[in-house]
PDB file of N, CA and C in Angstrom:
ATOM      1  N   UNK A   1     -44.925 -20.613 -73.685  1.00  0.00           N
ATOM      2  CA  UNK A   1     -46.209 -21.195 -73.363  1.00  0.00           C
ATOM      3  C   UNK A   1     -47.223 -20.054 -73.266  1.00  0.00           C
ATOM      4  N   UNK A   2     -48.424 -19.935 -73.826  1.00  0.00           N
ATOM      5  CA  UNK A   2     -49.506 -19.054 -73.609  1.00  0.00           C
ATOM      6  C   UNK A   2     -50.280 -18.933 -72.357  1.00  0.00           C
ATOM      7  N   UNK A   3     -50.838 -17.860 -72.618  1.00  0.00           N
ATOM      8  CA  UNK A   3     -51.279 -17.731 -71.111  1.00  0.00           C
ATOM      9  C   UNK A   3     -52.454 -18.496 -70.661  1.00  0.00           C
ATOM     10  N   UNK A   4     -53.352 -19.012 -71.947  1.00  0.00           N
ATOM     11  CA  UNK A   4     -54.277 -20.233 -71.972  1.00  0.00           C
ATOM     12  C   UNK A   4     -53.871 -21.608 -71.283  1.00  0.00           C
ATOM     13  N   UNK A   5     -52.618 -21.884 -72.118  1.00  0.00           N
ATOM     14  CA  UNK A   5     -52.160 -23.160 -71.438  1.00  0.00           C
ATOM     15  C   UNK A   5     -51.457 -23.197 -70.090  1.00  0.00           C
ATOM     16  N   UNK A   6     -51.124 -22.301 -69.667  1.00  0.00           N
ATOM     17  CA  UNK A   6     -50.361 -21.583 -68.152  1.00  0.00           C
ATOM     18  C   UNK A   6     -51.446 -22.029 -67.462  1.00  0.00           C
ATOM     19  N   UNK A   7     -53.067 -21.565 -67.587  1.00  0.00           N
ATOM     20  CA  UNK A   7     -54.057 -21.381 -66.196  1.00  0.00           C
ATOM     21  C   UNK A   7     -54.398 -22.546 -66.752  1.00  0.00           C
ATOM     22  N   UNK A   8     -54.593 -23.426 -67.665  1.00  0.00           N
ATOM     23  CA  UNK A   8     -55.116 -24.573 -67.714  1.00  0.00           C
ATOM     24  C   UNK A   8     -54.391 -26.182 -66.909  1.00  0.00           C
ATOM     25  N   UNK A   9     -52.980 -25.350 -66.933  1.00  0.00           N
ATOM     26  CA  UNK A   9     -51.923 -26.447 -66.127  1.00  0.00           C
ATOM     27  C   UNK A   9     -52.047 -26.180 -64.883  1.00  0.00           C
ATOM     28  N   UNK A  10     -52.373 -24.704 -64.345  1.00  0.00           N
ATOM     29  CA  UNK A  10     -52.659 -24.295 -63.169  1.00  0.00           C
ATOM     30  C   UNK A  10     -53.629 -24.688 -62.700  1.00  0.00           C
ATOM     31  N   UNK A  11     -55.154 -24.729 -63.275  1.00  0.00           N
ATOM     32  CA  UNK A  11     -56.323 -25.613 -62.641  1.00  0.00           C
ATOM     33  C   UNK A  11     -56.161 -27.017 -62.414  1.00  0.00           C
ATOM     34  N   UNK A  12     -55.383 -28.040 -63.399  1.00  0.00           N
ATOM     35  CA  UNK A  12     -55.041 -28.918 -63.413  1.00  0.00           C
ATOM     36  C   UNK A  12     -53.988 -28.999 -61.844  1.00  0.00           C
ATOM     37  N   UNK A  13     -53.307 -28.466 -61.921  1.00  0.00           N
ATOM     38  CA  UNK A  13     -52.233 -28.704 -60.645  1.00  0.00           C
ATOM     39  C   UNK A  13     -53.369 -28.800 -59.449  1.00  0.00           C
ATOM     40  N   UNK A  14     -54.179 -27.484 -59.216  1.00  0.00           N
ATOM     41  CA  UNK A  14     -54.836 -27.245 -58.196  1.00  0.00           C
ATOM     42  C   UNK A  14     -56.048 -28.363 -58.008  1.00  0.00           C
ATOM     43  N   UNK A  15     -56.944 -29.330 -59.350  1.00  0.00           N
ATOM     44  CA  UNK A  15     -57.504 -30.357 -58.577  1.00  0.00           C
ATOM     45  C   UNK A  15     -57.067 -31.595 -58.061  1.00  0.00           C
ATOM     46  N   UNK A  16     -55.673 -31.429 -58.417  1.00  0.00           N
ATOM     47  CA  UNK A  16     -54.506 -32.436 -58.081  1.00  0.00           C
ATOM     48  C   UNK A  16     -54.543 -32.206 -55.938  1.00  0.00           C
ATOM     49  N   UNK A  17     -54.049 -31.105 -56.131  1.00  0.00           N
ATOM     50  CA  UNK A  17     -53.782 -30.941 -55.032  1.00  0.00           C
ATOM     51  C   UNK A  17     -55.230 -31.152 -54.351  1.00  0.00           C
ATOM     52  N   UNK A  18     -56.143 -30.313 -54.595  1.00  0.00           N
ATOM     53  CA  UNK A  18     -57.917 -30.604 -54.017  1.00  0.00           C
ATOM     54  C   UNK A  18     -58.058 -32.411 -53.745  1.00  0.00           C
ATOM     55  N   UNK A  19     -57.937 -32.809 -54.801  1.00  0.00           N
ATOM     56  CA  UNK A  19     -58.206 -34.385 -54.447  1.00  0.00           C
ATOM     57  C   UNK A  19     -57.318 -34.491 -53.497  1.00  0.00           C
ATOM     58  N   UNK A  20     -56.170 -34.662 -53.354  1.00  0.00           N
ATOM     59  CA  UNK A  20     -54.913 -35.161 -52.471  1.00  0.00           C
ATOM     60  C   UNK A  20     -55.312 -34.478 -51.109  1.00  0.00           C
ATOM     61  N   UNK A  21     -56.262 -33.669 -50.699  1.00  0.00           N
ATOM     62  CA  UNK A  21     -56.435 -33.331 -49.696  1.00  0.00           C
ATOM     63  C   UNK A  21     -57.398 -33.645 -49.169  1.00  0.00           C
ATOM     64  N   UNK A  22     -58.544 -33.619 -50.154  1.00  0.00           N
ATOM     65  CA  UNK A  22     -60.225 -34.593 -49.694  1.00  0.00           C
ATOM     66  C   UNK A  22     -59.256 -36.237 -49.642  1.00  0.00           C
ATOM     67  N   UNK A  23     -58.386 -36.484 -50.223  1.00  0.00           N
ATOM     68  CA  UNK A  23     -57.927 -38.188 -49.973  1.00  0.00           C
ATOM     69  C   UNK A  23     -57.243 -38.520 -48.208  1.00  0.00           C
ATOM     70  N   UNK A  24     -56.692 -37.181 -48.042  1.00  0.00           N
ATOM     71  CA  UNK A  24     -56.434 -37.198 -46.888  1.00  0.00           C
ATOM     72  C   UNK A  24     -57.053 -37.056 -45.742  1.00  0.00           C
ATOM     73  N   UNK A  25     -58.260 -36.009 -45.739  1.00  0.00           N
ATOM     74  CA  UNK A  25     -59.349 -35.980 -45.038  1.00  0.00           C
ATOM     75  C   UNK A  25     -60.018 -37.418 -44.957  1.00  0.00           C
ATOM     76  N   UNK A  26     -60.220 -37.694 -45.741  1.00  0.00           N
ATOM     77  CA  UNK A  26     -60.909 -39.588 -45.507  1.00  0.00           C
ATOM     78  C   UNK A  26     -60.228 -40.485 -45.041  1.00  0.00           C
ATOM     79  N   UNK A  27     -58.473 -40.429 -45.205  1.00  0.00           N
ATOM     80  CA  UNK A  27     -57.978 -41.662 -44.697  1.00  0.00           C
ATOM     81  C   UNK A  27     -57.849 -41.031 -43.170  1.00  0.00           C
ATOM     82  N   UNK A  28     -57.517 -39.720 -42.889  1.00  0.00           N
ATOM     83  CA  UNK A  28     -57.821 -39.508 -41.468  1.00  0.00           C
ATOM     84  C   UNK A  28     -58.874 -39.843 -40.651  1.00  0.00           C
ATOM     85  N   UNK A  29     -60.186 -39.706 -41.476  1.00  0.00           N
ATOM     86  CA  UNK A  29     -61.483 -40.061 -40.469  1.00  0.00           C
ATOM     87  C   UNK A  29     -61.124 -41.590 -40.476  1.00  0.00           C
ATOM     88  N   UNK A  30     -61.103 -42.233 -41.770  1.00  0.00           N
ATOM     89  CA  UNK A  30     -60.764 -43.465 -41.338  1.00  0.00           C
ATOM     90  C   UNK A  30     -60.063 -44.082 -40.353  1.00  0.00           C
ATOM     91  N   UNK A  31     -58.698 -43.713 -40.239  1.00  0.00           N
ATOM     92  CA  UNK A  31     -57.869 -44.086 -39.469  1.00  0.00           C
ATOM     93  C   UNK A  31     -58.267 -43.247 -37.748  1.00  0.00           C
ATOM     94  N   UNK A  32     -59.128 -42.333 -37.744  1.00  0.00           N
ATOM     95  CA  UNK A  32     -59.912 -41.770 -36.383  1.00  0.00           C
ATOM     96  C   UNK A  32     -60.748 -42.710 -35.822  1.00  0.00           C
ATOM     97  N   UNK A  33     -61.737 -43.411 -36.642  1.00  0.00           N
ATOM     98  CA  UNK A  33     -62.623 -44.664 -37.089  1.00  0.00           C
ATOM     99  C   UNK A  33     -61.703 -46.069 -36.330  1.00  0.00           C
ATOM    100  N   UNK A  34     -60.951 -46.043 -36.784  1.00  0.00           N
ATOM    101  CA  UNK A  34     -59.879 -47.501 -36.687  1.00  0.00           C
ATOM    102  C   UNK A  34     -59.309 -47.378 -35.806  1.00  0.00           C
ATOM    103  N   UNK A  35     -58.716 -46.421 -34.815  1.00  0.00           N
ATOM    104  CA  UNK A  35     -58.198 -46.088 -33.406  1.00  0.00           C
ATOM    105  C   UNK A  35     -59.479 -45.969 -32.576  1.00  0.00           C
ATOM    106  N   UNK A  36     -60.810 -45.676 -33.117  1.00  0.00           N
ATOM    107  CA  UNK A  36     -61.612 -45.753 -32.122  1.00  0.00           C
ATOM    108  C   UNK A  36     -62.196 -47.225 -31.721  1.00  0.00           C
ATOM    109  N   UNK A  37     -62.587 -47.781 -33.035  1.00  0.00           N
ATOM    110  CA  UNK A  37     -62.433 -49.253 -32.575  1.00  0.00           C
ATOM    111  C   UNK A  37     -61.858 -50.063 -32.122  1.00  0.00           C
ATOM    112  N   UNK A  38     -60.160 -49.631 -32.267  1.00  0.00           N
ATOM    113  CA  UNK A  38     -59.456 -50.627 -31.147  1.00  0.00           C
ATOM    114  C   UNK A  38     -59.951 -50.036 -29.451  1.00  0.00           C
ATOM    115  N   UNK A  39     -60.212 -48.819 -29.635  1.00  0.00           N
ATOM    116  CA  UNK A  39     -60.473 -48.117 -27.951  1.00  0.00           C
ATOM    117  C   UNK A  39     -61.748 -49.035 -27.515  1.00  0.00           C
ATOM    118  N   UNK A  40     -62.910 -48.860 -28.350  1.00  0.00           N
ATOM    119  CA  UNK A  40     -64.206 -49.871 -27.790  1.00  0.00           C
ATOM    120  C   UNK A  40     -63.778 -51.060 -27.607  1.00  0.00           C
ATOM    121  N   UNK A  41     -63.113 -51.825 -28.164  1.00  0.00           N
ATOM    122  CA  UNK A  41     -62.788 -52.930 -27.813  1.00  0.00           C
ATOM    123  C   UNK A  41     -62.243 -53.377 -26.701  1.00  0.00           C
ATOM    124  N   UNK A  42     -60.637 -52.156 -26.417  1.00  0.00           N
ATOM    125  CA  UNK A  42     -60.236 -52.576 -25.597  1.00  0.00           C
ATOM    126  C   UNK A  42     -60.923 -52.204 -24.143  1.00  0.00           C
ATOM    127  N   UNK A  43     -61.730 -51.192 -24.539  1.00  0.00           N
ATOM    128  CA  UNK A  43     -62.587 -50.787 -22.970  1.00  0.00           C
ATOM    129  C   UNK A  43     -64.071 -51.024 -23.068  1.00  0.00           C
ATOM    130  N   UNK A  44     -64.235 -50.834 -23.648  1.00  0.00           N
ATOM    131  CA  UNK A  44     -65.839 -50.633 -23.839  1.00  0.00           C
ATOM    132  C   UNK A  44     -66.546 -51.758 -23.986  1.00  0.00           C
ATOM    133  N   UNK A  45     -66.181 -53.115 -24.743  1.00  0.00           N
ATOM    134  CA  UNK A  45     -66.643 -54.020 -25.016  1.00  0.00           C
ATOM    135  C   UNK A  45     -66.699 -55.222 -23.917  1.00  0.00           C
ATOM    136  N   UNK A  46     -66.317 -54.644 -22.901  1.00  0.00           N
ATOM    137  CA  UNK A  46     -66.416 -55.750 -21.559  1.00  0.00           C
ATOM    138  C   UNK A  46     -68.035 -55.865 -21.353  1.00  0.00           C
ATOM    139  N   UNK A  47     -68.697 -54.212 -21.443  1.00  0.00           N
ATOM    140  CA  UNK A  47     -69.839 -54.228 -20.852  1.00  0.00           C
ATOM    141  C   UNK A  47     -70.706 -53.990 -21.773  1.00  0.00           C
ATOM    142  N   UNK A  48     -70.148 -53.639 -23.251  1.00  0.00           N
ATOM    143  CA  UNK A  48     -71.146 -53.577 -24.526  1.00  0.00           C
ATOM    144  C   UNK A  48     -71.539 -54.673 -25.199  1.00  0.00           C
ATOM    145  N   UNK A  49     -72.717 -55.150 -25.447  1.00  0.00           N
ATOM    146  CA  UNK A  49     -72.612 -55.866 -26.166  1.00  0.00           C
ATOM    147  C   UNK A  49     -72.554 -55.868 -27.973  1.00  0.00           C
ATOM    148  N   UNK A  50     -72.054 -57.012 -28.559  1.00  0.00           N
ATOM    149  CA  UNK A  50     -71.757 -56.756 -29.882  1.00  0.00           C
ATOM    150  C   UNK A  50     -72.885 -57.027 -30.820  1.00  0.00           C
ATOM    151  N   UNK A  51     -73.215 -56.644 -31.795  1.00  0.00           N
ATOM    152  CA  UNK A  51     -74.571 -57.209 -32.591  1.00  0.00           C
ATOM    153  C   UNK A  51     -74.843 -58.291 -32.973  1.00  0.00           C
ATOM    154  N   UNK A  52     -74.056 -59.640 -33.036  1.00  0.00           N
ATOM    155  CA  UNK A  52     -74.391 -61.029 -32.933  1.00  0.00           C
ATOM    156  C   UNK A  52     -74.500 -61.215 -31.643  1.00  0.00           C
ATOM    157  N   UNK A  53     -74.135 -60.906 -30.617  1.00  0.00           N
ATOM    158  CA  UNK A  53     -74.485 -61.523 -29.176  1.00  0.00           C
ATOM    159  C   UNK A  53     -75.929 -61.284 -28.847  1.00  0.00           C
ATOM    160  N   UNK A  54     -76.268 -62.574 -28.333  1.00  0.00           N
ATOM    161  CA  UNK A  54     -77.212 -62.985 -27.674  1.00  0.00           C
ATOM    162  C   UNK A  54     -77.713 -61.877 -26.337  1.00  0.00           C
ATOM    163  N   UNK A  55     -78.941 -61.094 -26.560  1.00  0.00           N
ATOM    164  CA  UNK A  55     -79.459 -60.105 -25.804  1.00  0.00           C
ATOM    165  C   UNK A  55     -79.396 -60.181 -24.051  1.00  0.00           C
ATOM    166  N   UNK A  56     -78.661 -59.359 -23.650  1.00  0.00           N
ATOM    167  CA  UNK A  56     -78.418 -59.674 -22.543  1.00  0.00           C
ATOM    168  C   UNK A  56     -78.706 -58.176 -21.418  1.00  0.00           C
ATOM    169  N   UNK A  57     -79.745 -58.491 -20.419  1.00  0.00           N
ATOM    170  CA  UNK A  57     -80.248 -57.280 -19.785  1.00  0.00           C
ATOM    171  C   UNK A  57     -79.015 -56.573 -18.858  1.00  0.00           C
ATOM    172  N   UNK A  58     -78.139 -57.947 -18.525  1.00  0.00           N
ATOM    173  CA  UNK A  58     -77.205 -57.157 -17.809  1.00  0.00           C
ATOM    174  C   UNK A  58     -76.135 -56.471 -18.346  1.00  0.00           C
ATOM    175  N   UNK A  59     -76.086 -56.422 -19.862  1.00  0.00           N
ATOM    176  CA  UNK A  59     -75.036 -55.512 -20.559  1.00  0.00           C
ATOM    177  C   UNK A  59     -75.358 -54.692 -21.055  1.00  0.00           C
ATOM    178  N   UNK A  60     -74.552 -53.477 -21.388  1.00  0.00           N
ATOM    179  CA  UNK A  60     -75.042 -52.633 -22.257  1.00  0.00           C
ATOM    180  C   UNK A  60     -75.435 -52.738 -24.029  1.00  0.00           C
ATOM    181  N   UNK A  61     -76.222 -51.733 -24.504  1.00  0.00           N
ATOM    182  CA  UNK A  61     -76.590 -52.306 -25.747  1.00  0.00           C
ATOM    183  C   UNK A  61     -75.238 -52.070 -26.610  1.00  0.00           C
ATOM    184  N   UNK A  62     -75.576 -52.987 -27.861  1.00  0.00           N
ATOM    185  CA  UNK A  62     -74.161 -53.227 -29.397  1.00  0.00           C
ATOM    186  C   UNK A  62     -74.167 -51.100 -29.476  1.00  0.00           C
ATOM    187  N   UNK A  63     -73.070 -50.954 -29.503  1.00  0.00           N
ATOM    188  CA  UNK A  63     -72.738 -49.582 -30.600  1.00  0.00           C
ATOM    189  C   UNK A  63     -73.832 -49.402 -31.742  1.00  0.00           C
ATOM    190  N   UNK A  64     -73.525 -50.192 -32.432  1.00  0.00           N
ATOM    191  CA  UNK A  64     -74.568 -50.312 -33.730  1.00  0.00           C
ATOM    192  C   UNK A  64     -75.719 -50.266 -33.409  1.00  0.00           C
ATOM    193  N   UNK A  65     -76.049 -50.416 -32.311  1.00  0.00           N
ATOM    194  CA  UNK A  65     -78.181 -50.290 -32.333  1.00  0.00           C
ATOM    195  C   UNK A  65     -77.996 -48.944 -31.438  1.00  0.00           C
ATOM    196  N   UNK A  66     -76.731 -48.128 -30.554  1.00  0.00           N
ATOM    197  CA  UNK A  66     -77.132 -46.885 -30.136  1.00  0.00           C
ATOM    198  C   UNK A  66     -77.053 -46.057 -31.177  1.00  0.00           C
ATOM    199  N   UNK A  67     -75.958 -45.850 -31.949  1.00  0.00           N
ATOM    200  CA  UNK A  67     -76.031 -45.118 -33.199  1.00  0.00           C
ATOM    201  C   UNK A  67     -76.912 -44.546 -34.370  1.00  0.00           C
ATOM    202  N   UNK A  68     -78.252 -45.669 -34.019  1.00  0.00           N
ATOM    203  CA  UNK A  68     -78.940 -45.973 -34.848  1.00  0.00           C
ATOM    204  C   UNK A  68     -80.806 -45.341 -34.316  1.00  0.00           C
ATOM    205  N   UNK A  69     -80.167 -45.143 -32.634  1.00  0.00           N
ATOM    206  CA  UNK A  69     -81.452 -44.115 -31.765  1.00  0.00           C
ATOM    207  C   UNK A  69     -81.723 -43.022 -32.156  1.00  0.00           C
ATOM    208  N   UNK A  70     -83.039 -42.568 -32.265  1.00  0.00           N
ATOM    209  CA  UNK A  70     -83.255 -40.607 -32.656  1.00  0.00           C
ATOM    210  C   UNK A  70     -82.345 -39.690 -31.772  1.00  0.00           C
ATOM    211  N   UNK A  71     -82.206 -38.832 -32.665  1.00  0.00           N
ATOM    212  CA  UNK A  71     -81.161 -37.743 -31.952  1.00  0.00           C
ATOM    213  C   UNK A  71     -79.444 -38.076 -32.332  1.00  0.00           C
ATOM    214  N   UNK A  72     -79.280 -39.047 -32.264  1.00  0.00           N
ATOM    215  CA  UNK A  72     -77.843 -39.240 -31.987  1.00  0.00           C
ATOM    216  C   UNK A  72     -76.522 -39.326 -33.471  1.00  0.00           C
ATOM    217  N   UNK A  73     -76.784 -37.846 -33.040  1.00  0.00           N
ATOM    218  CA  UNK A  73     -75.685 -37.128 -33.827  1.00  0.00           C
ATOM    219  C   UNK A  73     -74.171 -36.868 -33.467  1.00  0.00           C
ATOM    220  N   UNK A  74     -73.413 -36.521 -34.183  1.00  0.00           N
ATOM    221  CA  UNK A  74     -72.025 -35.986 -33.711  1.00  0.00           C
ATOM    222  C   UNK A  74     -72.070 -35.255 -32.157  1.00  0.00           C
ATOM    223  N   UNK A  75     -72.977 -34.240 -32.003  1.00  0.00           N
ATOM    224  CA  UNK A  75     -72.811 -33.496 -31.303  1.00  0.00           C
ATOM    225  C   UNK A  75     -73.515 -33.759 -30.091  1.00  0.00           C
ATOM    226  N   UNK A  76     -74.438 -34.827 -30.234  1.00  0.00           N
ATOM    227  CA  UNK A  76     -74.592 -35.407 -28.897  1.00  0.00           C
ATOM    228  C   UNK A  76     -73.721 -36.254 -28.727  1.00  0.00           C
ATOM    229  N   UNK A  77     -72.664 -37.340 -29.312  1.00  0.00           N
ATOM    230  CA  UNK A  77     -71.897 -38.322 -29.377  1.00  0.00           C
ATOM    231  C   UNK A  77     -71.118 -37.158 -28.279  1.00  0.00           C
ATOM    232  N   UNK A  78     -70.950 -36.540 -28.815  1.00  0.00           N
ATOM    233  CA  UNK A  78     -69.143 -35.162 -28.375  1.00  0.00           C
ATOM    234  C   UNK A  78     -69.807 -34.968 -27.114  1.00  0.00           C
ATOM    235  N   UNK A  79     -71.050 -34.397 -26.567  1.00  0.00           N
ATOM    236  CA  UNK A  79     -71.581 -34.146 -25.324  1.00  0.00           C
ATOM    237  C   UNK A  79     -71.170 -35.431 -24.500  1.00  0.00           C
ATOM    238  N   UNK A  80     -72.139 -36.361 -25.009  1.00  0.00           N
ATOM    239  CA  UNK A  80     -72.260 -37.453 -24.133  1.00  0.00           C
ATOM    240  C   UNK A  80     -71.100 -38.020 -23.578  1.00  0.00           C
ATOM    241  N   UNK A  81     -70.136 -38.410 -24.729  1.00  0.00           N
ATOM    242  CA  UNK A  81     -68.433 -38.916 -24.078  1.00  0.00           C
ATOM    243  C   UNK A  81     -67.891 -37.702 -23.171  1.00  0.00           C
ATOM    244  N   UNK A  82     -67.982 -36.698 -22.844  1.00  0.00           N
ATOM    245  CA  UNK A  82     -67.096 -35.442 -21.799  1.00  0.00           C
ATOM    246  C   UNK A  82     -67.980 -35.875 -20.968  1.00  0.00           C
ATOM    247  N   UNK A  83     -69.289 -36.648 -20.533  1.00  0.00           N
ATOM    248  CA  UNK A  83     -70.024 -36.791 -19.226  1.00  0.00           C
ATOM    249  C   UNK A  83     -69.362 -38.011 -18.528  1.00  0.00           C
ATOM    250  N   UNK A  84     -69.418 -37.886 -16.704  1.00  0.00           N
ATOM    251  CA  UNK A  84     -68.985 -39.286 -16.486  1.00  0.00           C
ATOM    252  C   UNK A  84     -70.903 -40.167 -16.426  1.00  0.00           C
ATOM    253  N   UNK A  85     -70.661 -41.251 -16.732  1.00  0.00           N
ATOM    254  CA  UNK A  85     -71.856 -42.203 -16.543  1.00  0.00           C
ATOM    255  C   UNK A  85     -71.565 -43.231 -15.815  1.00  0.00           C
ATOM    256  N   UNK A  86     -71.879 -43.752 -14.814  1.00  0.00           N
ATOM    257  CA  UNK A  86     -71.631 -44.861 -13.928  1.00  0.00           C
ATOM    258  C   UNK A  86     -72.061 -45.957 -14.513  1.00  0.00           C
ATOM    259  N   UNK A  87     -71.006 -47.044 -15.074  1.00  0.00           N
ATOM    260  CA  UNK A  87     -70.143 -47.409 -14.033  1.00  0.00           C
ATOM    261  C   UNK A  87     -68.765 -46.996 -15.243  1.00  0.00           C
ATOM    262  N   UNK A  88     -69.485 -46.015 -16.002  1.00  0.00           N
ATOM    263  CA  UNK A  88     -67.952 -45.649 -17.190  1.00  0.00           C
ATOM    264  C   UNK A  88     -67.133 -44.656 -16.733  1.00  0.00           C
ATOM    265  N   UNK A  89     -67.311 -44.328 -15.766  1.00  0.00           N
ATOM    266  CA  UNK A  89     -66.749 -43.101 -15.027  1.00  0.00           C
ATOM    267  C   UNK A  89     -65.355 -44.307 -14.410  1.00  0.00           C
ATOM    268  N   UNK A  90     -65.059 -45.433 -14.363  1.00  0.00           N
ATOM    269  CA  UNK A  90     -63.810 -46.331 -14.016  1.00  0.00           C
ATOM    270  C   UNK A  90     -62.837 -46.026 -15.805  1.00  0.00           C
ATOM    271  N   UNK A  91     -63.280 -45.527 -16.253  1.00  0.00           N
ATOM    272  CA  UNK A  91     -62.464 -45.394 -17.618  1.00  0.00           C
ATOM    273  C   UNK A  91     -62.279 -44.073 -18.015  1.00  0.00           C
ATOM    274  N   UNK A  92     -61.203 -43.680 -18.125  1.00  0.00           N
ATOM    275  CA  UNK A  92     -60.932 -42.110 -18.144  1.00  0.00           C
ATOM    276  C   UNK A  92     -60.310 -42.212 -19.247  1.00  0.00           C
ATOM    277  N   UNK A  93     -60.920 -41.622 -20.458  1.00  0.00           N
ATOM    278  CA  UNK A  93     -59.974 -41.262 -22.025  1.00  0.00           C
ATOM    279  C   UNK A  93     -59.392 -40.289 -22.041  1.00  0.00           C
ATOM    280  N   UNK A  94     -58.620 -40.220 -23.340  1.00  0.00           N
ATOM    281  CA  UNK A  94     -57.848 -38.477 -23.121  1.00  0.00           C
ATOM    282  C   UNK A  94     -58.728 -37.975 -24.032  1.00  0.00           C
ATOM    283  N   UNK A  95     -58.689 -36.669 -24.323  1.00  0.00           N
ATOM    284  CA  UNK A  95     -59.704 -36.070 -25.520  1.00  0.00           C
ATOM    285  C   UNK A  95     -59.203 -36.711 -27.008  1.00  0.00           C
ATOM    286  N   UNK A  96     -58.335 -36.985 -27.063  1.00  0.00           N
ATOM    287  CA  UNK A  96     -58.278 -37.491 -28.388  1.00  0.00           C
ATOM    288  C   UNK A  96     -58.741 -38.641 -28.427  1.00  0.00           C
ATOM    289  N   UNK A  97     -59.249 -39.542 -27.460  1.00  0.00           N
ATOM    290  CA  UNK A  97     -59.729 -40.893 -27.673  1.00  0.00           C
ATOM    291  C   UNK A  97     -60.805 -40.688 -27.581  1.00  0.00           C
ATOM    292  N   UNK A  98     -61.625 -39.633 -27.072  1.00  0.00           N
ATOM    293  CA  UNK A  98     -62.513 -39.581 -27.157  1.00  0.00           C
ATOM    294  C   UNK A  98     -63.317 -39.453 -28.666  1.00  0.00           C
ATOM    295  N   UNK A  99     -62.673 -37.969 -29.330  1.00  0.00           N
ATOM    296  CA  UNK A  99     -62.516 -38.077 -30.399  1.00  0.00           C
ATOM    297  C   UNK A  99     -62.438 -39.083 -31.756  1.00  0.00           C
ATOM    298  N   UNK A 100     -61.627 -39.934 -31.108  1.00  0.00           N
ATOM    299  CA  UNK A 100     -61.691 -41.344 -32.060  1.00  0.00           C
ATOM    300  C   UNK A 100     -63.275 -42.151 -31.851  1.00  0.00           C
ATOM    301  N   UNK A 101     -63.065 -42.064 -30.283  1.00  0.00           N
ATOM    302  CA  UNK A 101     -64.340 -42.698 -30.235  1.00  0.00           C
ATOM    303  C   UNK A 101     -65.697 -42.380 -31.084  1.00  0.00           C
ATOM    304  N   UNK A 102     -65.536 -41.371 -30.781  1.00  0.00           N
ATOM    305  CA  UNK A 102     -66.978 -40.802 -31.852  1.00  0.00           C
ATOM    306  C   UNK A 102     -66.249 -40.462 -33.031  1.00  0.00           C
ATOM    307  N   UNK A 103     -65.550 -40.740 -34.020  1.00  0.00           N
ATOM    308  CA  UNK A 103     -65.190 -40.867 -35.350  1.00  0.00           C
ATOM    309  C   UNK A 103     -65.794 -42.519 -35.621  1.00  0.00           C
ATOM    310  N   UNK A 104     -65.656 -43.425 -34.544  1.00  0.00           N
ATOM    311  CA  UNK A 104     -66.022 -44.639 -34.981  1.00  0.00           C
ATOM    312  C   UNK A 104     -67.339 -44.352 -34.983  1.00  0.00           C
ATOM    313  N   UNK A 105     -68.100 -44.158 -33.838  1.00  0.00           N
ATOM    314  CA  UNK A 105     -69.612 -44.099 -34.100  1.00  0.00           C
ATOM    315  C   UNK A 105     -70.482 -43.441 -35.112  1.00  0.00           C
ATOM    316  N   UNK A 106     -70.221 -42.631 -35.417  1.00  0.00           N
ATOM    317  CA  UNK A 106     -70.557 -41.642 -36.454  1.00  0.00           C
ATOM    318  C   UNK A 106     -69.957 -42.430 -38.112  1.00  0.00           C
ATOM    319  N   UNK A 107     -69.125 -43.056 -38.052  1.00  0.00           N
ATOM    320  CA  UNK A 107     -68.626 -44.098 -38.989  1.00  0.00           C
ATOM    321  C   UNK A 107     -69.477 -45.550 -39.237  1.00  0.00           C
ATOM    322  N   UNK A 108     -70.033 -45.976 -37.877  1.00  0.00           N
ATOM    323  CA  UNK A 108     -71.016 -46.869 -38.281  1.00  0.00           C
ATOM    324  C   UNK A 108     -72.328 -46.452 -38.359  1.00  0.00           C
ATOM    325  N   UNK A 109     -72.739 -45.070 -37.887  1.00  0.00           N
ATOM    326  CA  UNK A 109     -74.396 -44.626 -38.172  1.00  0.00           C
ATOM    327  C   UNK A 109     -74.135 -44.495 -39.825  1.00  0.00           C
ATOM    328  N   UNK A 110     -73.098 -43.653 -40.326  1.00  0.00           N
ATOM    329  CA  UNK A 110     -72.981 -43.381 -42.021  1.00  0.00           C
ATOM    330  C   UNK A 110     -72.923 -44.487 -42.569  1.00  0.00           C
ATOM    331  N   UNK A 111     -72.437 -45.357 -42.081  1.00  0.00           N
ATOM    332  CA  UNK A 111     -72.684 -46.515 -43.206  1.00  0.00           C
ATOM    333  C   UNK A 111     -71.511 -48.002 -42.632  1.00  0.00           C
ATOM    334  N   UNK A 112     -72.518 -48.411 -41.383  1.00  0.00           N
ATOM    335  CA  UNK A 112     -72.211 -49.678 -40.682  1.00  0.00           C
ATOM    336  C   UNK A 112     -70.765 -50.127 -40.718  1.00  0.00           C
ATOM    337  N   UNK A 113     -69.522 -49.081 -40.757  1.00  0.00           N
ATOM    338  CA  UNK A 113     -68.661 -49.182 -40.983  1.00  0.00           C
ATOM    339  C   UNK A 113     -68.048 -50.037 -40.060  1.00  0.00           C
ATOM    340  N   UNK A 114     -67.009 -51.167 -40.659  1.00  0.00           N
ATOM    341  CA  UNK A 114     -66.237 -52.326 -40.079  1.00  0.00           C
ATOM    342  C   UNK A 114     -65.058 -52.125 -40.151  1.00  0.00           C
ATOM    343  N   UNK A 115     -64.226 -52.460 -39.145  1.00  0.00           N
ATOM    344  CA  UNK A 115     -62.718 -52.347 -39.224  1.00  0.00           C
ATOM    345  C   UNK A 115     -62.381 -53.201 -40.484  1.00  0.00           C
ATOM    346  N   UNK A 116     -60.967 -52.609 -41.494  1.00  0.00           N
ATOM    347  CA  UNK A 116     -60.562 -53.403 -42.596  1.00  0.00           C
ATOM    348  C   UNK A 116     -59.386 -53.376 -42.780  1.00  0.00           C
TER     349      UNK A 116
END
């Protein structure tokens, strides 16, 4: 085999592998995304409200309309979840749920993402 066709099988191998790793990077955020939404649900959604529900002063606002406030980026998401806030300070995550948590949010500011 020449040494032409050697580095040409070799680039070939290597965007093999490149894709297979950007494929993995996405199904991870995804699946970061999809563990964070079961977490809002199972905690968060007592006192959040959801974006078809009927506006209610005594709940907190849908995910989807905070996501969607100036400023609120990754890195305030990451600040804000390590703070306690009353009355969320009764819910203690571990850092990795936290983590999920803001993989979901940051998943529906990019593009209104829905569990599937």
């Amino acid at each position: 085999m020449s040494l032409v066709k050697i580095m040409k099988f070799h680039k070939i191998i290597m965007l093999g592998i490149a894709g297979l790793v950007g494929y993995a990077a996405i199904a991870h955020a995804e699946d970061a995304a999809s563990r964070g939404a079961a977490i809002v649900d199972e905690w968060c959604r007592m006192c959040h409200l959801q974006t078809a529900d009927t506006p209610d002063p005594d709940m907190a606002p849908a995910f989807e309309k905070i996501v969607r406030r100036e400023g609120r980026d990754e890195p305030y998401f990451a600040r804000f979840i390590q703070e306690d806030h009353f009355p969320m300070t009764t819910f203690r995550l571990f850092d990795h749920e936290k983590a999920d948590v803001v993989a979901y949010l940051m998943a529906l500011q990019r593009d209104g993402w829905t569990r599937r």
